[in-house]
C-alpha atoms as a PDB file:
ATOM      1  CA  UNK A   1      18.532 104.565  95.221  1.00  0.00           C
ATOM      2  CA  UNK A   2      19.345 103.168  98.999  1.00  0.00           C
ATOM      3  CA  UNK A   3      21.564 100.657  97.266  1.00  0.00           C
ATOM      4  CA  UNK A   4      23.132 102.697  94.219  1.00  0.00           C
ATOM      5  CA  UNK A   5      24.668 105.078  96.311  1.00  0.00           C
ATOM      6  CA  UNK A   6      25.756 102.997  98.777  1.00  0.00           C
ATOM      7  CA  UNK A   7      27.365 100.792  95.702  1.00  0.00           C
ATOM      8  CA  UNK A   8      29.170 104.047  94.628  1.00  0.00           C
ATOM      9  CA  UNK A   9      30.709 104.869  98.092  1.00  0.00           C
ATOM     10  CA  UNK A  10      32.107 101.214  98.134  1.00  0.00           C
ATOM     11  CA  UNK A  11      33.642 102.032  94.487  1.00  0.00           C
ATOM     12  CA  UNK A  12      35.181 105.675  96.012  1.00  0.00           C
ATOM     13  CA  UNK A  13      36.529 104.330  98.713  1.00  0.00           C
ATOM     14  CA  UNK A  14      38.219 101.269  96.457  1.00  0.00           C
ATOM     15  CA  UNK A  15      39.438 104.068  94.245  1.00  0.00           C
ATOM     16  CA  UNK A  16      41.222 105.800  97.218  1.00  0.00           C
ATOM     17  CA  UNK A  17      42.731 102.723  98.435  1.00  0.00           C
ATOM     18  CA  UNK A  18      44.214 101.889  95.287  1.00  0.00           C
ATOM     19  CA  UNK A  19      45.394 105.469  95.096  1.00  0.00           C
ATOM     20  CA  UNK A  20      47.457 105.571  98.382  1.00  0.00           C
ATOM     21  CA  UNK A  21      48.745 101.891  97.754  1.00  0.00           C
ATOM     22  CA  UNK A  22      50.208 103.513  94.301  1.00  0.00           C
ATOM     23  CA  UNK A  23      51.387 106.365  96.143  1.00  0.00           C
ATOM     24  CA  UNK A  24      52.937 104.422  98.871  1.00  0.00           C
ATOM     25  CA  UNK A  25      55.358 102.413  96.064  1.00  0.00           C
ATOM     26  CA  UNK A  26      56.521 105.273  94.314  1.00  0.00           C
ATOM     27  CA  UNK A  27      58.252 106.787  97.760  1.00  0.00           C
ATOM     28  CA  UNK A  28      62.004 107.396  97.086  1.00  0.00           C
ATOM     29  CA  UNK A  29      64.154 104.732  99.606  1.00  0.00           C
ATOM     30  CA  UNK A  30      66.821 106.556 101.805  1.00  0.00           C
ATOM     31  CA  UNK A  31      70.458 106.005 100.001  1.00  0.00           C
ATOM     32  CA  UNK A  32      72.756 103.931 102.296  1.00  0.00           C
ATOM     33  CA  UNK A  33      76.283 104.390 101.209  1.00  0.00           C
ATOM     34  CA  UNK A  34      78.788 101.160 101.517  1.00  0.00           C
ATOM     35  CA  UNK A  35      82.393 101.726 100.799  1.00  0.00           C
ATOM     36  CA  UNK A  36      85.455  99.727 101.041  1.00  0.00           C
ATOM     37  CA  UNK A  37      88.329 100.140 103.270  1.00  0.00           C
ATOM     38  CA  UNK A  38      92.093 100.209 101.457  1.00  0.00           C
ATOM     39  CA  UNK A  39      94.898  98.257 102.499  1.00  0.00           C
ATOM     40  CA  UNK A  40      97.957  97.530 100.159  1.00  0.00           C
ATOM     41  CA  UNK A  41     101.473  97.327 100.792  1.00  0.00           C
ATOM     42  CA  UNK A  42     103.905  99.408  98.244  1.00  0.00           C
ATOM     43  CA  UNK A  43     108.215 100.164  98.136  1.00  0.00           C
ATOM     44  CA  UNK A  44     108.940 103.374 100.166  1.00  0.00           C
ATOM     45  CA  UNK A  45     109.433 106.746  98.045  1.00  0.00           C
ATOM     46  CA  UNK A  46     106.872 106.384  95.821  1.00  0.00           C
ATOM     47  CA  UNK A  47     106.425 109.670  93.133  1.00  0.00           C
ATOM     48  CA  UNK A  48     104.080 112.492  93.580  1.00  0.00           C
ATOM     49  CA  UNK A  49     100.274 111.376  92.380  1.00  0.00           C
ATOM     50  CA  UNK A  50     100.998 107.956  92.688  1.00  0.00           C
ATOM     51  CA  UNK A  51      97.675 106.134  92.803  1.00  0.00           C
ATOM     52  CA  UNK A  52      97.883 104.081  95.914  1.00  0.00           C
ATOM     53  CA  UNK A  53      94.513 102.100  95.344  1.00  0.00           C
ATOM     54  CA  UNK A  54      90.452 102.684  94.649  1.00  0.00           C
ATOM     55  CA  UNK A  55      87.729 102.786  96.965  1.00  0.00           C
ATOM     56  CA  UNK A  56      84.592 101.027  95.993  1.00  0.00           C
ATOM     57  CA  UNK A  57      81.348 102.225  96.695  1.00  0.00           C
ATOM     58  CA  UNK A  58      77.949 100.882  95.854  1.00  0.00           C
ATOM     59  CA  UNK A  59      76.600 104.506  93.941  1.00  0.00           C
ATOM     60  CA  UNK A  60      79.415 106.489  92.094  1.00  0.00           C
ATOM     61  CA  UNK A  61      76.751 109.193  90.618  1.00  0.00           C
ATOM     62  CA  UNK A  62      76.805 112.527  92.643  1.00  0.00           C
ATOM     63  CA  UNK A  63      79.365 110.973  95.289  1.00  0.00           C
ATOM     64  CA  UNK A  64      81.912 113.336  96.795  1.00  0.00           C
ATOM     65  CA  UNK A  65      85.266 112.118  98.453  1.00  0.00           C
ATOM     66  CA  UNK A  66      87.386 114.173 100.867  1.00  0.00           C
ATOM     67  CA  UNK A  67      90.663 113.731 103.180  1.00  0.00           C
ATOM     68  CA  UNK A  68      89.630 114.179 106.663  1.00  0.00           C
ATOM     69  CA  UNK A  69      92.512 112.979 108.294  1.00  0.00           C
ATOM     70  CA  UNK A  70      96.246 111.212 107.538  1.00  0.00           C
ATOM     71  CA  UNK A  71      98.847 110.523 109.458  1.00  0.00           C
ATOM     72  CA  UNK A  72     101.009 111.858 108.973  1.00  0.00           C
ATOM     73  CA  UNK A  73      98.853 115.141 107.889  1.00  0.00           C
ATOM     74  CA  UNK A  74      98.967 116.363 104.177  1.00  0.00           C
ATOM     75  CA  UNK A  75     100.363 112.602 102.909  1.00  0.00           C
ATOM     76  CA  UNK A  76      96.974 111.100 101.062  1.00  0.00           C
ATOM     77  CA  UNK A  77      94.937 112.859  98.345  1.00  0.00           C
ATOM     78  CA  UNK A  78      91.814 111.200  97.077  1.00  0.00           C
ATOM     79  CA  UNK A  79      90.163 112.215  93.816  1.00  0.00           C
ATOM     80  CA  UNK A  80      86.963 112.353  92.351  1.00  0.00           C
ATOM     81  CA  UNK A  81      86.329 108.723  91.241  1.00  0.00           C
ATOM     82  CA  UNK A  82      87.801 107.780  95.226  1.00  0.00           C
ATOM     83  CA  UNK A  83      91.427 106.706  93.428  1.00  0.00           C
ATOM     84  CA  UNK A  84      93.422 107.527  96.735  1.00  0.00           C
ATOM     85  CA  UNK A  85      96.838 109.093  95.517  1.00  0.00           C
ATOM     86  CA  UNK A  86     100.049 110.293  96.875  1.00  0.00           C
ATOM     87  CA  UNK A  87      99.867 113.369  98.130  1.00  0.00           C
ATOM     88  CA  UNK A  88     103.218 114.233  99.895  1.00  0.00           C
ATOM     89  CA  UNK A  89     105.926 111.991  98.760  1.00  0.00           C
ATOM     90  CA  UNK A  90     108.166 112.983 101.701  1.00  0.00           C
ATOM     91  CA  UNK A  91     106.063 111.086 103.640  1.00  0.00           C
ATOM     92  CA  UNK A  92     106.631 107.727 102.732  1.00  0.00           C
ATOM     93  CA  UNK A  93     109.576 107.080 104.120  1.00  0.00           C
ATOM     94  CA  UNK A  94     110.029 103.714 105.699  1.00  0.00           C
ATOM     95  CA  UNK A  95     112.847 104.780 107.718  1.00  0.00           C
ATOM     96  CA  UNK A  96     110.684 107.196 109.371  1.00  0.00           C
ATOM     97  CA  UNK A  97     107.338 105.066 109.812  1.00  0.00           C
ATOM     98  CA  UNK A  98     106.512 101.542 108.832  1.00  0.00           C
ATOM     99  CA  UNK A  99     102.902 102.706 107.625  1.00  0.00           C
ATOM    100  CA  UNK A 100     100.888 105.779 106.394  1.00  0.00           C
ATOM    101  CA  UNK A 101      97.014 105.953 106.998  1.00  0.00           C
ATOM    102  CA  UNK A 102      94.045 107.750 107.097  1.00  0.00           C
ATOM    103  CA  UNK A 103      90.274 108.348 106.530  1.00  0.00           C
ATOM    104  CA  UNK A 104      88.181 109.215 103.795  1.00  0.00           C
ATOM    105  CA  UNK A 105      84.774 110.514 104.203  1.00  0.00           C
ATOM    106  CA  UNK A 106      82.107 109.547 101.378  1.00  0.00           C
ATOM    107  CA  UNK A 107      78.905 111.704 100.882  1.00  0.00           C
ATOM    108  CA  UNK A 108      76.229 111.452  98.576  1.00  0.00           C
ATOM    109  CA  UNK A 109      73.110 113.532  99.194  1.00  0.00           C
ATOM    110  CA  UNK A 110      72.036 112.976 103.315  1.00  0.00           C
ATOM    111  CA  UNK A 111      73.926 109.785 102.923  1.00  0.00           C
ATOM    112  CA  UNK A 112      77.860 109.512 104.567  1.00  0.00           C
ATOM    113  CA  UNK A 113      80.549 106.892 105.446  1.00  0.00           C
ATOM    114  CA  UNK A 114      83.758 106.179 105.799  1.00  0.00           C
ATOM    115  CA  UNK A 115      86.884 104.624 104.515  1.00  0.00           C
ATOM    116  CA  UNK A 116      90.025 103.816 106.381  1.00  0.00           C
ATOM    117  CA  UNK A 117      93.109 103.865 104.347  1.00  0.00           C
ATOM    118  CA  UNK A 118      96.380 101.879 105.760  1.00  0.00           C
ATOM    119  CA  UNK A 119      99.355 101.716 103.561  1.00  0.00           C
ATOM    120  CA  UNK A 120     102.366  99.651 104.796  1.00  0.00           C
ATOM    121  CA  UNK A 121     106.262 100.463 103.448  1.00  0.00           C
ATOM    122  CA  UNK A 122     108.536  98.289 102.603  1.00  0.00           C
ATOM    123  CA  UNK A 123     112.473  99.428 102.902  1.00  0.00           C
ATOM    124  CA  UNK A 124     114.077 100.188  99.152  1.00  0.00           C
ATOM    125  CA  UNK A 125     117.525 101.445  98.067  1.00  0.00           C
ATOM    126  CA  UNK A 126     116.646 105.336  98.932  1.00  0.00           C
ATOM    127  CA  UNK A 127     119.392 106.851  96.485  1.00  0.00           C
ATOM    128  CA  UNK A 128     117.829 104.106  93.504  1.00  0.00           C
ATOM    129  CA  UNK A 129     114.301 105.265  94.392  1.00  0.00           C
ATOM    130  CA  UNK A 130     115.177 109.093  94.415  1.00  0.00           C
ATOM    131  CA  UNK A 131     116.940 109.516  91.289  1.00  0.00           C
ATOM    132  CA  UNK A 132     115.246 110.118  88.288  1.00  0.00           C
ATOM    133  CA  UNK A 133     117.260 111.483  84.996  1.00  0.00           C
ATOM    134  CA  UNK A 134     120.356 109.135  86.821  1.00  0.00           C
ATOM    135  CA  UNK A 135     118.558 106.250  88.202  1.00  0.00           C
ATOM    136  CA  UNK A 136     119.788 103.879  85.182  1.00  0.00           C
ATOM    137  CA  UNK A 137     123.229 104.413  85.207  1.00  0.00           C
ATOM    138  CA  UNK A 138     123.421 104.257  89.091  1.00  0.00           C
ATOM    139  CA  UNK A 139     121.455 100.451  88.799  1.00  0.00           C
ATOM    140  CA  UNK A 140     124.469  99.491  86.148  1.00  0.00           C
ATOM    141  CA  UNK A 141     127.651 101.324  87.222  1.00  0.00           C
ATOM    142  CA  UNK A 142     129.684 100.893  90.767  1.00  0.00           C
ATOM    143  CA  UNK A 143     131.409 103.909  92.166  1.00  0.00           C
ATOM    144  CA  UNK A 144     130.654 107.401  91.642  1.00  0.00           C
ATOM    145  CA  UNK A 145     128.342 108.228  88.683  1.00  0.00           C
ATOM    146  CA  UNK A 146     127.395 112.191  87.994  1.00  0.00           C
ATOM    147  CA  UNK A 147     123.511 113.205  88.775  1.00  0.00           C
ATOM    148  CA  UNK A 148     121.582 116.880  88.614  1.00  0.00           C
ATOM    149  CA  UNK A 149     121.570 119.402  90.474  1.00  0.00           C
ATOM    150  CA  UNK A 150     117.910 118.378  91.358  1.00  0.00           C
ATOM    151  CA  UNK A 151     118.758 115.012  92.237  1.00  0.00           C
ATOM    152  CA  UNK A 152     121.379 116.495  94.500  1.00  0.00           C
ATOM    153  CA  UNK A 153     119.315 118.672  96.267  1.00  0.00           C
ATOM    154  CA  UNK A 154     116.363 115.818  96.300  1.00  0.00           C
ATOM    155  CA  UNK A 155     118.832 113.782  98.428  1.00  0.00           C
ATOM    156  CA  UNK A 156     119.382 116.395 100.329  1.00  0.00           C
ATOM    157  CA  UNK A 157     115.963 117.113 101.130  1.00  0.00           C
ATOM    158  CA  UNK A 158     114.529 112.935 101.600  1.00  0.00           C
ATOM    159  CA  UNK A 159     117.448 111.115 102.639  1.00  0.00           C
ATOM    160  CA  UNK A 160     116.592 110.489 106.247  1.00  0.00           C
ATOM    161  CA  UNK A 161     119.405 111.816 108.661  1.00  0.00           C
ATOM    162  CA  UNK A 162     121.238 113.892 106.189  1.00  0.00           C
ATOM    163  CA  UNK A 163     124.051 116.622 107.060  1.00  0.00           C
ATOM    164  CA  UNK A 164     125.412 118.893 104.539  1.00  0.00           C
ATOM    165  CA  UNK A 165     129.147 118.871 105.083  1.00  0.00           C
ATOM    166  CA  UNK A 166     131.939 121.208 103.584  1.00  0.00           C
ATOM    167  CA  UNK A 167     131.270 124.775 102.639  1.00  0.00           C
ATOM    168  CA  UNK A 168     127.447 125.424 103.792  1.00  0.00           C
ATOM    169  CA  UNK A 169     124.915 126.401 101.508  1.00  0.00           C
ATOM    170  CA  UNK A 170     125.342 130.358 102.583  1.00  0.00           C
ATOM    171  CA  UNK A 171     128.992 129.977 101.646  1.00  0.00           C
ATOM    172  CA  UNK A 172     128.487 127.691  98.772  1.00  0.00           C
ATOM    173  CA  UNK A 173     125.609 130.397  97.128  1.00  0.00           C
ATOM    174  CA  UNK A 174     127.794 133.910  98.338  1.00  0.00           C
ATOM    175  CA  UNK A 175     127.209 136.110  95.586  1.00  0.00           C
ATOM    176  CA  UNK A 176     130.552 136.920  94.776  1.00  0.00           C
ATOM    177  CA  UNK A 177     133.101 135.545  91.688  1.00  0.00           C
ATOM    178  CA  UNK A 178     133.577 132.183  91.462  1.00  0.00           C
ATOM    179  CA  UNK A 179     137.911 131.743  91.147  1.00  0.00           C
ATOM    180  CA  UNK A 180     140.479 129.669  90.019  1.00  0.00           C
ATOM    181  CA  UNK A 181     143.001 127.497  91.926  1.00  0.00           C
ATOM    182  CA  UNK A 182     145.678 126.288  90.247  1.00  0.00           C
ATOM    183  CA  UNK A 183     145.933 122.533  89.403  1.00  0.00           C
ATOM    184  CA  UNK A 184     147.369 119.274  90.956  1.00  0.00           C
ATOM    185  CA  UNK A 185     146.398 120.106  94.751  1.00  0.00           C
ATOM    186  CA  UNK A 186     144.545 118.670  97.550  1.00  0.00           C
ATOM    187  CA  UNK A 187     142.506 121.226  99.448  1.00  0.00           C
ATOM    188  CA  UNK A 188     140.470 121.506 102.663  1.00  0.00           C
ATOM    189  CA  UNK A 189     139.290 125.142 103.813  1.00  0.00           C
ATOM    190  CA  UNK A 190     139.225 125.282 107.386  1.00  0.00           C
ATOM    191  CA  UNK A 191     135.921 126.619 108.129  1.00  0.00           C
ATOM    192  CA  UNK A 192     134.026 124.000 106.634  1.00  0.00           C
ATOM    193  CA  UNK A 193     131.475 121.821 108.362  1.00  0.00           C
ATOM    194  CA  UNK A 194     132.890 118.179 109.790  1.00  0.00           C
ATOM    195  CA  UNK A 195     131.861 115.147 108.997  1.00  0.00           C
ATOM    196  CA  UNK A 196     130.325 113.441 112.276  1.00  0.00           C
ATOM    197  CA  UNK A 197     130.936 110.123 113.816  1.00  0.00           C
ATOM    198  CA  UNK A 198     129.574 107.000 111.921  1.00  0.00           C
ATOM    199  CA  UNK A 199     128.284 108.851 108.525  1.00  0.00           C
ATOM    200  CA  UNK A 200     128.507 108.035 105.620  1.00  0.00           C
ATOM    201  CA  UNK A 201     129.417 110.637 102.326  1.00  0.00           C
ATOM    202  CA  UNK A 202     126.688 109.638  99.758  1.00  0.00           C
ATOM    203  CA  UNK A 203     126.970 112.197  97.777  1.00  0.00           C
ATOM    204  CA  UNK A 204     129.391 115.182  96.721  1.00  0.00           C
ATOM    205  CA  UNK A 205     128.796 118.788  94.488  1.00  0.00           C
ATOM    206  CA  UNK A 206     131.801 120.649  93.612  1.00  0.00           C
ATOM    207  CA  UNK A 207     132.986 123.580  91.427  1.00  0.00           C
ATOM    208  CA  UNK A 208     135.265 122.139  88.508  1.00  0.00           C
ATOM    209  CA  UNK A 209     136.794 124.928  86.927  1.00  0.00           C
ATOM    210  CA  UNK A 210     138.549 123.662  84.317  1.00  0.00           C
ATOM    211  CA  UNK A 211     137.147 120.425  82.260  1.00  0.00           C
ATOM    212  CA  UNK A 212     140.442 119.559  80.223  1.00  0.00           C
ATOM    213  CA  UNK A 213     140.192 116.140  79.301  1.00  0.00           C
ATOM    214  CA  UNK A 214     136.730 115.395  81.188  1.00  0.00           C
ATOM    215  CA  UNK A 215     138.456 113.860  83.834  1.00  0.00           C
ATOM    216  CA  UNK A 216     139.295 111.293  81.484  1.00  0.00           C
ATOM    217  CA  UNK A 217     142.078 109.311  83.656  1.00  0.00           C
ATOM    218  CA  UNK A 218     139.809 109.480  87.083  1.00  0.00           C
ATOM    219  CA  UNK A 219     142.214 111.269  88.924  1.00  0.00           C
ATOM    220  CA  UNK A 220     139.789 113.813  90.709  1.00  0.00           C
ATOM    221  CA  UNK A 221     138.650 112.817  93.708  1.00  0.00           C
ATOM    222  CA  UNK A 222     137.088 113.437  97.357  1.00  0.00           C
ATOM    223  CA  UNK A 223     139.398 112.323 100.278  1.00  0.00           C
ATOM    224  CA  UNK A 224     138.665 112.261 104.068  1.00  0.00           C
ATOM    225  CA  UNK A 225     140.636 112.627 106.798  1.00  0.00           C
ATOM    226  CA  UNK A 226     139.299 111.105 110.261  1.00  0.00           C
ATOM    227  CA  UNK A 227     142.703 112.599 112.132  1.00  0.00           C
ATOM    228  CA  UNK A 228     143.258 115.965 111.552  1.00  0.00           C
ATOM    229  CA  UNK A 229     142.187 118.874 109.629  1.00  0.00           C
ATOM    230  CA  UNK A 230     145.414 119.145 108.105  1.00  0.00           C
ATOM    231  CA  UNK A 231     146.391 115.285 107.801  1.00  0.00           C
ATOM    232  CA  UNK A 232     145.195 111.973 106.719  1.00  0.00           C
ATOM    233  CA  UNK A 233     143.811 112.118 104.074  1.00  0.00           C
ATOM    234  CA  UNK A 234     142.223 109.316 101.753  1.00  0.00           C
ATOM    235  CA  UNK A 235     140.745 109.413  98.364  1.00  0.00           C
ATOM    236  CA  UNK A 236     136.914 108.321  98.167  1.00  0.00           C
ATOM    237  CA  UNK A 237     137.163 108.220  94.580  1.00  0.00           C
ATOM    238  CA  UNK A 238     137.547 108.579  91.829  1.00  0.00           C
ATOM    239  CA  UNK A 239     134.513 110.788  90.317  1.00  0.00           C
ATOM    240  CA  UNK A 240     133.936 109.876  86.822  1.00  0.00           C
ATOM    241  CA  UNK A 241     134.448 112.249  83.461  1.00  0.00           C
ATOM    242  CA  UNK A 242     132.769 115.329  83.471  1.00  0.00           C
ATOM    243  CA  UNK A 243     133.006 118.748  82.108  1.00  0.00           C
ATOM    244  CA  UNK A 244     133.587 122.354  84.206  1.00  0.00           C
ATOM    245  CA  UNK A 245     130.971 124.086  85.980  1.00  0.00           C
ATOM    246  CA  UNK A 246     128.996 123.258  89.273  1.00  0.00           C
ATOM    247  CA  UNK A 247     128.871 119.223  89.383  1.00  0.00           C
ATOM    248  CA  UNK A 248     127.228 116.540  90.986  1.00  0.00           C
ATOM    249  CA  UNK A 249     127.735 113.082  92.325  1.00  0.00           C
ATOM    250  CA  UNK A 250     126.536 109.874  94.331  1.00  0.00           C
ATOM    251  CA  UNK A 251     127.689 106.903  95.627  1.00  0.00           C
ATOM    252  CA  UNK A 252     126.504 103.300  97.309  1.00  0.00           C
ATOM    253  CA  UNK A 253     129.390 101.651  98.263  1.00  0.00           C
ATOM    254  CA  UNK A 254     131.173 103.363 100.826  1.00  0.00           C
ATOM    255  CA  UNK A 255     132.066 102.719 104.643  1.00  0.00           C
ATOM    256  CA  UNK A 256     131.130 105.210 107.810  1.00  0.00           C
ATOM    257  CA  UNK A 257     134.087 107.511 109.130  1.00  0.00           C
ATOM    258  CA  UNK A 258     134.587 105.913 112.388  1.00  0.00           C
ATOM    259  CA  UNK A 259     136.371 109.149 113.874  1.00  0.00           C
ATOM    260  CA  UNK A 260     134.573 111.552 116.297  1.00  0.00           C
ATOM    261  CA  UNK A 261     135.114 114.126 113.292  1.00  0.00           C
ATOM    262  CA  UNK A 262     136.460 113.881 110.184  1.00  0.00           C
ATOM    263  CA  UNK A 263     136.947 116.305 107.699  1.00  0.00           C
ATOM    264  CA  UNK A 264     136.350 116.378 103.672  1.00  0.00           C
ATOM    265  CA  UNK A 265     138.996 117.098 101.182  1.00  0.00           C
ATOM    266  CA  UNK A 266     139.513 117.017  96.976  1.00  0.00           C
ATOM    267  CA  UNK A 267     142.365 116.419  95.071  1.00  0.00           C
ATOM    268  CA  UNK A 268     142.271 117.534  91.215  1.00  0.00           C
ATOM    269  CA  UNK A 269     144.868 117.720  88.806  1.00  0.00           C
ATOM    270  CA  UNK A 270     142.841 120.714  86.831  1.00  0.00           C
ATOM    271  CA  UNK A 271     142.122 123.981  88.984  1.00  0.00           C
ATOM    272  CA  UNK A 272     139.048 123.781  90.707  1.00  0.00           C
ATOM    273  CA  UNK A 273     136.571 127.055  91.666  1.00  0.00           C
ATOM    274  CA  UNK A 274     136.840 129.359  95.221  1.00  0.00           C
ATOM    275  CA  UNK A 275     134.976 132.117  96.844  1.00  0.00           C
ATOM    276  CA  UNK A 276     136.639 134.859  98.694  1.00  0.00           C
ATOM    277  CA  UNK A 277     136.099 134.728 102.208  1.00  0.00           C
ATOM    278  CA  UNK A 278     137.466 136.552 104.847  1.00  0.00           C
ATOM    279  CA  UNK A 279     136.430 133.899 107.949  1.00  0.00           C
ATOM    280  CA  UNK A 280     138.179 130.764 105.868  1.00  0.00           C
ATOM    281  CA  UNK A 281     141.765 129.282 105.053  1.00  0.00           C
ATOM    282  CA  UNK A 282     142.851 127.057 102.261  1.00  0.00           C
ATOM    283  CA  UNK A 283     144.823 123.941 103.458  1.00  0.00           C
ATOM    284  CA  UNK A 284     146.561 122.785 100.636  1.00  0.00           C
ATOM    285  CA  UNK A 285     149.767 120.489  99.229  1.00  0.00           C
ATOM    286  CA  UNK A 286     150.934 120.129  95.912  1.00  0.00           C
ATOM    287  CA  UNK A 287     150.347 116.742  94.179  1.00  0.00           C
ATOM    288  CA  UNK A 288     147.726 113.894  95.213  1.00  0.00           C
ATOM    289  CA  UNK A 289     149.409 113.372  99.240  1.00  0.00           C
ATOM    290  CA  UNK A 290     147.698 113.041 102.111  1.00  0.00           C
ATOM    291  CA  UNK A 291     149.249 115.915 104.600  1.00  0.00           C
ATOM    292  CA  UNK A 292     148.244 119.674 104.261  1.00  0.00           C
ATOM    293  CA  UNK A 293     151.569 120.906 104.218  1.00  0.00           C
ATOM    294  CA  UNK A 294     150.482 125.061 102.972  1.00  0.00           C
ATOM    295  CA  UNK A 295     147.551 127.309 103.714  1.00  0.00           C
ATOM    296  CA  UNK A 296     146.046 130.698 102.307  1.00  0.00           C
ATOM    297  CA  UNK A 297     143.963 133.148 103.662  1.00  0.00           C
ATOM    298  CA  UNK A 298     140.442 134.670 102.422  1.00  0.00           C
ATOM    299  CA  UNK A 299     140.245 131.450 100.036  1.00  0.00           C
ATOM    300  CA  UNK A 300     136.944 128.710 100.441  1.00  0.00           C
ATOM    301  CA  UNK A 301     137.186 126.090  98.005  1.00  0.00           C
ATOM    302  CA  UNK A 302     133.773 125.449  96.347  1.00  0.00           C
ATOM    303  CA  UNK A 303     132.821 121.754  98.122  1.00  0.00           C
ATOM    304  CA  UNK A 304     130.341 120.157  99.916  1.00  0.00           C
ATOM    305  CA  UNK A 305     129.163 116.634 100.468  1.00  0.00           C
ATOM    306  CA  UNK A 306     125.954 114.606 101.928  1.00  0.00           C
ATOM    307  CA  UNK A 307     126.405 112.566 104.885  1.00  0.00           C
ATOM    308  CA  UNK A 308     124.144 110.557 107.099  1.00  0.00           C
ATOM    309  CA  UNK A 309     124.572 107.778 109.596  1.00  0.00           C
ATOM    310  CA  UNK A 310     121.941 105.591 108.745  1.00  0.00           C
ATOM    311  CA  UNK A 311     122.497 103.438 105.459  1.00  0.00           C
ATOM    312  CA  UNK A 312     119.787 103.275 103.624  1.00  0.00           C
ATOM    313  CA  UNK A 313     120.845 102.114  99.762  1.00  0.00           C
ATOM    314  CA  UNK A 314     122.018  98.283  98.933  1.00  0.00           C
END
């Protein structure tokens, strides 16, 4: 009896030990997260969404990515399978920074890490990289070719150092009736904004009242003066066929006004569309010359151009 139960205790306490050494394997191992870092190199301007690149990580189930800083702030986006994408488009701009980065936090459960994001810019023909609806026939045509109004205003917005020049937006978008001129004059209101030192016009938006022949023989066109408000003046031209209404231009190959201001002009053979206002007078001539020789009160000729003095397009 001595030895059975003693026997039996030795079996219990086997039993027990083999239960604990089970237990002991089944405990669940703390995840440890790894993750890659992302560096790539892309053209400047990229489109909104872009994917820039993928973080790897060793467990994708239940794992939860999230911005926690960029610089600049707001330019990276990451989604849920860590494809880092292109949050603000403005800010890839290689003529304002050489690089955008950032960090990416990575949680799954208790576990966290980190990924560092660095993007490097190269330069790029801004104005190629911008357009969308116009980009092909600005790659195969020289001159002036005709773009949106979205384009226009998408220029306006990215190219880095932009002026508006001409009749301001608040003049340009008065809400009063759009008028006629009458044809075959070179205008210049005298209100409107100068062009400064060194820029270069890019781009150009005018109101072309009358489409008679599309423009057919090229014969509208901008012109600058770099002496005098009234005198001067050279065509930047000619604008290519197009119809009546609000239009819209750019350009590559042009040269910086080298005048401390200089002052933007249009000659057209067809009439071309004004606003009334009472602060501004029309400059004008008869027939495509280059001196101002008349001048009307109450009258702002409907154009403005882009300008900056940093070239940034082939």
């Amino acid at each position: 009896m001595k030895t059975y139960f003693k026997n039996i205790g030795i079996g219990v306490c086997s039993v027990i030990i083999l239960l604990a050494t089970s237990c002991s394997d089944d405990t669940p191992q703390a995840l440890v997260l790894e993750a890659s870092d992302l560096t790539t190199t892309i053209a400047e301007n990229p489109a909104q969404n872009d994917i820039l690149g993928a973080i790897s990580v060793n467990e994708s189930d239940g794992t939860i990515f999230l911005v926690i800083s960029s610089e600049p702030a707001g330019a990276l986006s990451v989604d849920n399978f860590g494809q880092v994408l292109v949050n603000d488009s403005a800010a890839f701009d290689f003529e304002a920074r050489s690089s955008v980065t950032g960090t990416i936090s990575i949680v799954n459960g208790d576990a966290t890490t980190f990924s560092n994001i660095t993007i490097s810019l190269t330069d790029a023909d801004d104005i190629q990289t911008l357009l969308t609806t116009s980009r092909a026939s600005y790659e195969n045509n020289s001159g002036w070719i005709e773009v949106t109004e979205e384009e226009y205003n998408v220029l306006a917005a990215r190219i880095a150092g932009v002026s508006k020049v001409g009749v301001s937006d608040a003049d340009f978008d008065a809400p009063v009736t759009i008028l006629q001129t009458a044809g075959d004059l070179v205008v210049k209101n005298d209100i409107d904004i100068p062009m400064p030192f060194g820029s270069y016009l890019f781009a150009f938006k005018y109101y072309s009242a009358n489409g008679t022949n599309g423009n057919a023989n090229g014969q509208v066109r901008p012109k600058v003066s770099e002496s005098l408000p009234t005198s001067g003046y050279i065509g930047r031209g000619p604008l290519p066929p197009h119809g009546a209404g609000f239009r819209y231009f750019v350009i590559a190959e042009v040269v910086a006004t080298s005048a401390g201001n200089s002052y933007l002009g249009l000659y057209s053979p067809y009439s071309m569309g004004w606003k009334e206002n009472f602060n501004s007078e029309m400059y004008y001539r008869f027939g495509n010359g280059s001196d101002l020789t008349n001048g009307v009160n109450d009258v702002q000729i409907l154009i403005q151009g882009l300008v900056t003095s940093q070239k940034q397009w082939d």
